[in-house]
Protein backbone atom coordinates (compact mmCIF):
# COMPACT_ATOMS: atom_id res chain seq x y z
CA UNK A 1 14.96 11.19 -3.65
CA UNK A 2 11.35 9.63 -3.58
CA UNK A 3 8.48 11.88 -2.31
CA UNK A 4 5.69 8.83 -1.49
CA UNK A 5 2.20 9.82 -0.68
CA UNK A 6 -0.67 7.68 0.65
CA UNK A 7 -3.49 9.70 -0.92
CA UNK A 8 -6.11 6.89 0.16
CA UNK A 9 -5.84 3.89 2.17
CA UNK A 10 -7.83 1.21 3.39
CA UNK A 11 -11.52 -0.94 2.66
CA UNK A 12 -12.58 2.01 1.31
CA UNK A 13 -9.79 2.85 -1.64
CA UNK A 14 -6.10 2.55 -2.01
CA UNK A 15 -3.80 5.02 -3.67
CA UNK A 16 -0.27 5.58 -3.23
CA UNK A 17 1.40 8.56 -5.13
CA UNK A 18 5.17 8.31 -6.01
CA UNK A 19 7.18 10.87 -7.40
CA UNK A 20 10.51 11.40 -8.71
CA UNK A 21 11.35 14.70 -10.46
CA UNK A 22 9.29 14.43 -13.11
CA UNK A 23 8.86 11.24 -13.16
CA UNK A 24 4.74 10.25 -11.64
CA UNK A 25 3.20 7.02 -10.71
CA UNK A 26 0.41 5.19 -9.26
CA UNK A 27 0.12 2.12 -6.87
CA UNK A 28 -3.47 1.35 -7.49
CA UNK A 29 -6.67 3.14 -8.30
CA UNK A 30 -9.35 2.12 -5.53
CA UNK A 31 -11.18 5.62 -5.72
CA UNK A 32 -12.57 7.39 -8.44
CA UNK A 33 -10.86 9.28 -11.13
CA UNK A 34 -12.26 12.51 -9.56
CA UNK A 35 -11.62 12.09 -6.10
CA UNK A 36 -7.77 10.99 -7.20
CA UNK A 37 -7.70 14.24 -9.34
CA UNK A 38 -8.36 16.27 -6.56
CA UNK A 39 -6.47 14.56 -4.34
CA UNK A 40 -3.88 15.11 -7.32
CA UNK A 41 -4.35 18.34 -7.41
CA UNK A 42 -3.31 19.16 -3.83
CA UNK A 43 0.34 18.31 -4.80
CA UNK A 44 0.01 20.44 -7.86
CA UNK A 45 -0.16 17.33 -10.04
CA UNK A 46 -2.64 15.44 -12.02
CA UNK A 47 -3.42 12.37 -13.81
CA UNK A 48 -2.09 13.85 -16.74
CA UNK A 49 1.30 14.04 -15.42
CA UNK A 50 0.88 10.31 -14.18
CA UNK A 51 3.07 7.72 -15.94
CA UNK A 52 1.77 4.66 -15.10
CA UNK A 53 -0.20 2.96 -12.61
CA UNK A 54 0.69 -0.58 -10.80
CA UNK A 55 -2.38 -2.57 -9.31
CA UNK A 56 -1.43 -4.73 -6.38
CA UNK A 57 -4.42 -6.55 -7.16
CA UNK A 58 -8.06 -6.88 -8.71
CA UNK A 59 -10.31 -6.09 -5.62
CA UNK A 60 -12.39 -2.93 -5.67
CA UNK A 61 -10.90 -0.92 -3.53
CA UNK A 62 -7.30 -1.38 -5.44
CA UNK A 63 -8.98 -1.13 -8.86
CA UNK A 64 -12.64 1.14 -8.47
CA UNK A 65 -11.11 4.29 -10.64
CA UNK A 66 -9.06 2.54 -13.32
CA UNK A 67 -11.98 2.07 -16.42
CA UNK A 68 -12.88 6.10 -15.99
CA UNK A 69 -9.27 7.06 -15.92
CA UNK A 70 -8.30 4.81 -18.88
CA UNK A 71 -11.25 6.58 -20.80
CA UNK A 72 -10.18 10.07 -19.68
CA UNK A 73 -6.33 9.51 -19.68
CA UNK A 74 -5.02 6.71 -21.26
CA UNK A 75 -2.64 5.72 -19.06
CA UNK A 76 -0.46 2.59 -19.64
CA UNK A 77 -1.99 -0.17 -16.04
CA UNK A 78 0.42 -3.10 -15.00
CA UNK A 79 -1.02 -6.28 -14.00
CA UNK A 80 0.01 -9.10 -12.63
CA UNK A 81 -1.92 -12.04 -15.64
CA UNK A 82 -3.99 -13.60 -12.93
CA UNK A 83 -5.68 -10.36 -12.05
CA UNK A 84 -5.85 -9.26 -15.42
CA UNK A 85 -7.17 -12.37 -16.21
CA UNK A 86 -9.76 -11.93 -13.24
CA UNK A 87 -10.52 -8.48 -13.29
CA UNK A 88 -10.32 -6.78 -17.42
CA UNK A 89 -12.91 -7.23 -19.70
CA UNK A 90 -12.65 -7.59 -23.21
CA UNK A 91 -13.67 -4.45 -25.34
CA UNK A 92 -13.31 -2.53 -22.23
CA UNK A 93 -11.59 0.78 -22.36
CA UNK A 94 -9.20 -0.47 -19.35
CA UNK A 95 -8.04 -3.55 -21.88
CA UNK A 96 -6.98 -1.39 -24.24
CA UNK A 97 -4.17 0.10 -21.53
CA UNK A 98 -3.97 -2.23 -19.78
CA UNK A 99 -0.53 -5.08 -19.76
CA UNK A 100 -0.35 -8.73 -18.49
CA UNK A 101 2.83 -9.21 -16.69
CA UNK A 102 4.52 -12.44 -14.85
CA UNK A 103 3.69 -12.12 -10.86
CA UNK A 104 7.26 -11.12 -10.26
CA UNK A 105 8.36 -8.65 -13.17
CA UNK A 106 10.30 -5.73 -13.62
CA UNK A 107 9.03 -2.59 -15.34
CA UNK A 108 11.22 0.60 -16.15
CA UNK A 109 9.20 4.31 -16.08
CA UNK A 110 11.27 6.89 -16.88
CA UNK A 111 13.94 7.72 -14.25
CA UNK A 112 11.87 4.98 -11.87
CA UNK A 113 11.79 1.22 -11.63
CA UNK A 114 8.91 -0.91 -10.31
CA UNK A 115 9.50 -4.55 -9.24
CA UNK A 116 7.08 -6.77 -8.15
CA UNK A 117 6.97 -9.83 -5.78
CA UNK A 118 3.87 -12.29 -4.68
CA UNK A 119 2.18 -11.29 -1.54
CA UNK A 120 -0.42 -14.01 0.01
CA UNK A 121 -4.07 -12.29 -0.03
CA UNK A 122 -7.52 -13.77 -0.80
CA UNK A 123 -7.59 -12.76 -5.16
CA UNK A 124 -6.26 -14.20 -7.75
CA UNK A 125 -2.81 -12.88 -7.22
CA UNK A 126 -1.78 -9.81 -4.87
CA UNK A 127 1.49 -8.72 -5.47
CA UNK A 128 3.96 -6.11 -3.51
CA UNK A 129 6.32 -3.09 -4.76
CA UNK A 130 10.22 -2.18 -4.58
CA UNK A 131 10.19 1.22 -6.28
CA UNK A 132 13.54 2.06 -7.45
CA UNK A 133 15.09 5.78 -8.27
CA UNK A 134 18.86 6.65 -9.21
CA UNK A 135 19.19 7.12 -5.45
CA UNK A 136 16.32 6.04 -3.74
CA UNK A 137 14.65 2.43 -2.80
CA UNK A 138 11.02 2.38 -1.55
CA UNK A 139 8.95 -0.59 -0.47
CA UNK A 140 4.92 -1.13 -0.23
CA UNK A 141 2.87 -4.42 0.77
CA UNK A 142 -0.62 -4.34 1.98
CA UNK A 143 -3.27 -6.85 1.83
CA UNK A 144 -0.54 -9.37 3.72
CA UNK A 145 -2.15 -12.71 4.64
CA UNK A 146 0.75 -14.18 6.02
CA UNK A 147 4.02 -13.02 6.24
CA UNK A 148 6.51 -14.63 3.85
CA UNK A 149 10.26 -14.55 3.32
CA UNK A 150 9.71 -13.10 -0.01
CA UNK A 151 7.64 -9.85 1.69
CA UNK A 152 10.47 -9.71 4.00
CA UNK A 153 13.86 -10.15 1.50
CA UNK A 154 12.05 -7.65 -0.86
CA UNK A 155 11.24 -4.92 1.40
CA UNK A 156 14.59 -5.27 3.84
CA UNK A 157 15.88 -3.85 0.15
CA UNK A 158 14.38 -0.70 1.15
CA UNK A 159 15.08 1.94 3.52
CA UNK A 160 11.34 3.30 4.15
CA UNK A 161 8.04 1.20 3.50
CA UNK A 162 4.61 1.34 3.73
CA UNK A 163 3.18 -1.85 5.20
CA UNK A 164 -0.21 -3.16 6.15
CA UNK A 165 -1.71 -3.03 10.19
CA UNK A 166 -5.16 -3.75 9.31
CA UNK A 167 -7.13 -5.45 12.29
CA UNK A 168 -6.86 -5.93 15.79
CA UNK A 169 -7.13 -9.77 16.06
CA UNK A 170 -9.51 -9.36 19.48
CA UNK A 171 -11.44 -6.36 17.79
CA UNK A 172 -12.28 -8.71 14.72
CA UNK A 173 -13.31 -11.67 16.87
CA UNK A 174 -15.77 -9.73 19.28
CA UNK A 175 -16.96 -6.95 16.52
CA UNK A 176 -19.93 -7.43 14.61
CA UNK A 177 -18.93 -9.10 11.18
CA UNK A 178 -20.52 -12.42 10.40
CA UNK A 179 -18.68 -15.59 11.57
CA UNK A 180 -17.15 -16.31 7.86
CA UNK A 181 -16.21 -12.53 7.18
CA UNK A 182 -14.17 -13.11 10.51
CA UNK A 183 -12.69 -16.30 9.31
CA UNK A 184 -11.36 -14.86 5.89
CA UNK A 185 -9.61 -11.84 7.56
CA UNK A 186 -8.51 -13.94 10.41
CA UNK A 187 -6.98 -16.59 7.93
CA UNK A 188 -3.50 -16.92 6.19
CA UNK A 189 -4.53 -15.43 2.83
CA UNK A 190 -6.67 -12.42 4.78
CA UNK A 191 -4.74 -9.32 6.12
CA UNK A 192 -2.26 -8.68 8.57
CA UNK A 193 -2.91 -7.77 12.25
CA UNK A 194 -1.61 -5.15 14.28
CA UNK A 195 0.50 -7.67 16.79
CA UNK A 196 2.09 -9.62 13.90
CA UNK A 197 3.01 -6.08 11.92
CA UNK A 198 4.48 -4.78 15.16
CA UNK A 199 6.84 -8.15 15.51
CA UNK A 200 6.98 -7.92 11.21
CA UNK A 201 8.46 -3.79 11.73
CA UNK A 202 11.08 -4.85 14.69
CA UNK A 203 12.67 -7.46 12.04
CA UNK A 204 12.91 -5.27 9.30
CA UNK A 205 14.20 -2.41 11.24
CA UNK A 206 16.85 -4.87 12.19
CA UNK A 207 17.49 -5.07 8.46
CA UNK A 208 18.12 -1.94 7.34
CA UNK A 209 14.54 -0.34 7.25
CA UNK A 210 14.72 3.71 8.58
CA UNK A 211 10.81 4.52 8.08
CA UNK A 212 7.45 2.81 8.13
CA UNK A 213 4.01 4.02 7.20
CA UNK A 214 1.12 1.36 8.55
CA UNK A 215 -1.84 1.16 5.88
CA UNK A 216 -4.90 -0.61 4.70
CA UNK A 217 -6.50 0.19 8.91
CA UNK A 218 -9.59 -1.43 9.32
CA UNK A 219 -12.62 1.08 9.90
CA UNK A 220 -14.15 -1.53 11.67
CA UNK A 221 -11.33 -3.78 13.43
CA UNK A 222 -9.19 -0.83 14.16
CA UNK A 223 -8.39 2.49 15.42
CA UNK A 224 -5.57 4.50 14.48
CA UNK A 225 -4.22 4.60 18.09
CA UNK A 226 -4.18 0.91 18.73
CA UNK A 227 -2.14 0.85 15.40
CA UNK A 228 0.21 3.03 16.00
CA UNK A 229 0.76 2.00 19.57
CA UNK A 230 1.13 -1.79 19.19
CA UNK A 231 3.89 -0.71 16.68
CA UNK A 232 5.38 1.68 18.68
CA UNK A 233 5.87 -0.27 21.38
CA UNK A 234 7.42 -3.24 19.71
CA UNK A 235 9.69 -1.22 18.02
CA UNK A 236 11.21 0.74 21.48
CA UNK A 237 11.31 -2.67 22.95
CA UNK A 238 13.58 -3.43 20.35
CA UNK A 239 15.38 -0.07 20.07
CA UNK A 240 14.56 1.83 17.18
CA UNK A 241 12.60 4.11 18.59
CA UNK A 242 14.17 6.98 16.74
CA UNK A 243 12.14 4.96 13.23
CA UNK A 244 9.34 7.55 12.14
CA UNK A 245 6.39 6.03 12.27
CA UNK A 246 3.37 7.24 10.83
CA UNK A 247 -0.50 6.04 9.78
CA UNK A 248 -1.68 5.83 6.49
CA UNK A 249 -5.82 7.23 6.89
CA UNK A 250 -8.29 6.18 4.59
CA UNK A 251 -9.03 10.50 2.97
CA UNK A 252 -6.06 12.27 4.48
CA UNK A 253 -2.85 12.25 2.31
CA UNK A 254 0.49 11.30 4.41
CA UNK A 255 3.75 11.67 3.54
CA UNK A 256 5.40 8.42 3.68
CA UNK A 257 8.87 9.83 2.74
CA UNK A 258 9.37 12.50 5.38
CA UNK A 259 11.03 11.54 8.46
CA UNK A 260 8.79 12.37 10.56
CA UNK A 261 6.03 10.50 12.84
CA UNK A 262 3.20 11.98 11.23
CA UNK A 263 0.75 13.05 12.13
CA UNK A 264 1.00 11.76 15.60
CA UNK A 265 3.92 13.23 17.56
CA UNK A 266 5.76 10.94 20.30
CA UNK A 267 3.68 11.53 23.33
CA UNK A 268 0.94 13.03 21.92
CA UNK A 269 -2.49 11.24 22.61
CA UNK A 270 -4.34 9.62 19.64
CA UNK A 271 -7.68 10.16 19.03
């Protein structure tokens, strides 16, 4: 089975760990090679063991780490070819590890099998994950500026997900962030809100999905509470309020692959 770990998430960095056996991989590189290598090292791992690493897309906080760990490790990077096209530079040590792949490809690591599909998002192409083991399906998409019936075929293939709660859509509009900042997260190639997530996790439940991680929260238009509260509620108004839910924080590894709602507990206040 799939151990999953959000070892970073949000404005700040992105970094999803996925494991199977021996089999390592990255979803993005948004923090620096040190801080994943410790981070790393808290699962008794390293970037040595890692495989290979999949970029969702080019912006910073998907990509800061990858030209220092190319250097250091070597490690084969999958882009989509509009983000490599946007983001490598030639004579870089990144291009020489790096591969240009179609938007929607399929890419075989060991015992594990990565396949990705187009999510809407403000760069030159974001894409999404199904992560595939012998026995195990897992699904990721952050970075959502509209929901699509793509997002939502690909990860009703998977039993647990991590998907993106980034802003509260009230939060945004009355917080301090220049008019056009507002705009572009507001907009349909911006991120996804806590209200349309919580509506988003209902449907896929109904589809087959048994556990949900919310990522990518918003420092600014956010708080973990409102999150995982919005969610929560849509999802016992619905019934599946057995689902684990859990949130992703931007230093604090979570298991996205445990069954459980952690860290908060049902009940429990959220700070």
């Amino acid at each position: 089975m799939l151990s999953v770990y959000t070892l970073f998430s949000g404005s700040g960095g992105n970094c999803v760990y996925v494991k199977d056996n021996s089999t390592e991989i990255l979803i993005d590189a948004g923090r620096s090679c040190g801080a994943i290598e410790k981070a790393l090292s808290n699962f008794g791992s390293s970037l040595r063991k890692i495989k290979a690493i999949f970029i969702t897309h080019e912006h910073s906080d998907h990509t800061g780490g990858l030209e220092v760990i190319s250097k250091k490790y070597q490690i084969p990077v999958y882009f989509t070819a509009p983000s490599y096209d946007n983001y490598v530079r030639a004579g870089s040590f990144l291009q020489r590890f790096a591969h240009r792949m179609d938007v929607e490809y399929v890419q075989a690591v060991e015992s594990l099998t990565v396949s990705s599909f187009p999510v809407p998002h403000d760069s030159a192409q974001n894409v999404g994950f199904v992560i595939s083991s012998p026995d195990d399906t897992f699904g990721i998409a952050t970075d959502i500026g509209h929901l699509t019936d793509t997002i939502a075929n690909s990860l009703c293939l998977c039993k647990r997900i991590i998907v993106e709660a980034n802003h509260d859509v009230e939060m945004v509009k009355s917080g301090p962030y220049p008019q056009h900042l507002k705009a572009r997260i507001l907009s349909k190639n911006g991120h996804l809100s806590n209200e349309k997530c919580a509506e988003f996790c209902a449907y896929l439940c109904d589809h087959g999905v048994e556990e949900i991680t919310l990522a990518h929260l918003s420092r600014e238009n956010n708080l973990p509470k409102l999150a995982y509260e919005t969610v929560k509620q849509q999802l016992c108004a619905c019934g599946f309020e057995r689902v684990p839910l859990k949130i992703a924080f931007a230093d604090i590894a979570v298991c996205a692959t445990d069954g459980k709602s952690y860290p908060f507990k049902k009940q429990e206040a959220i700070q």
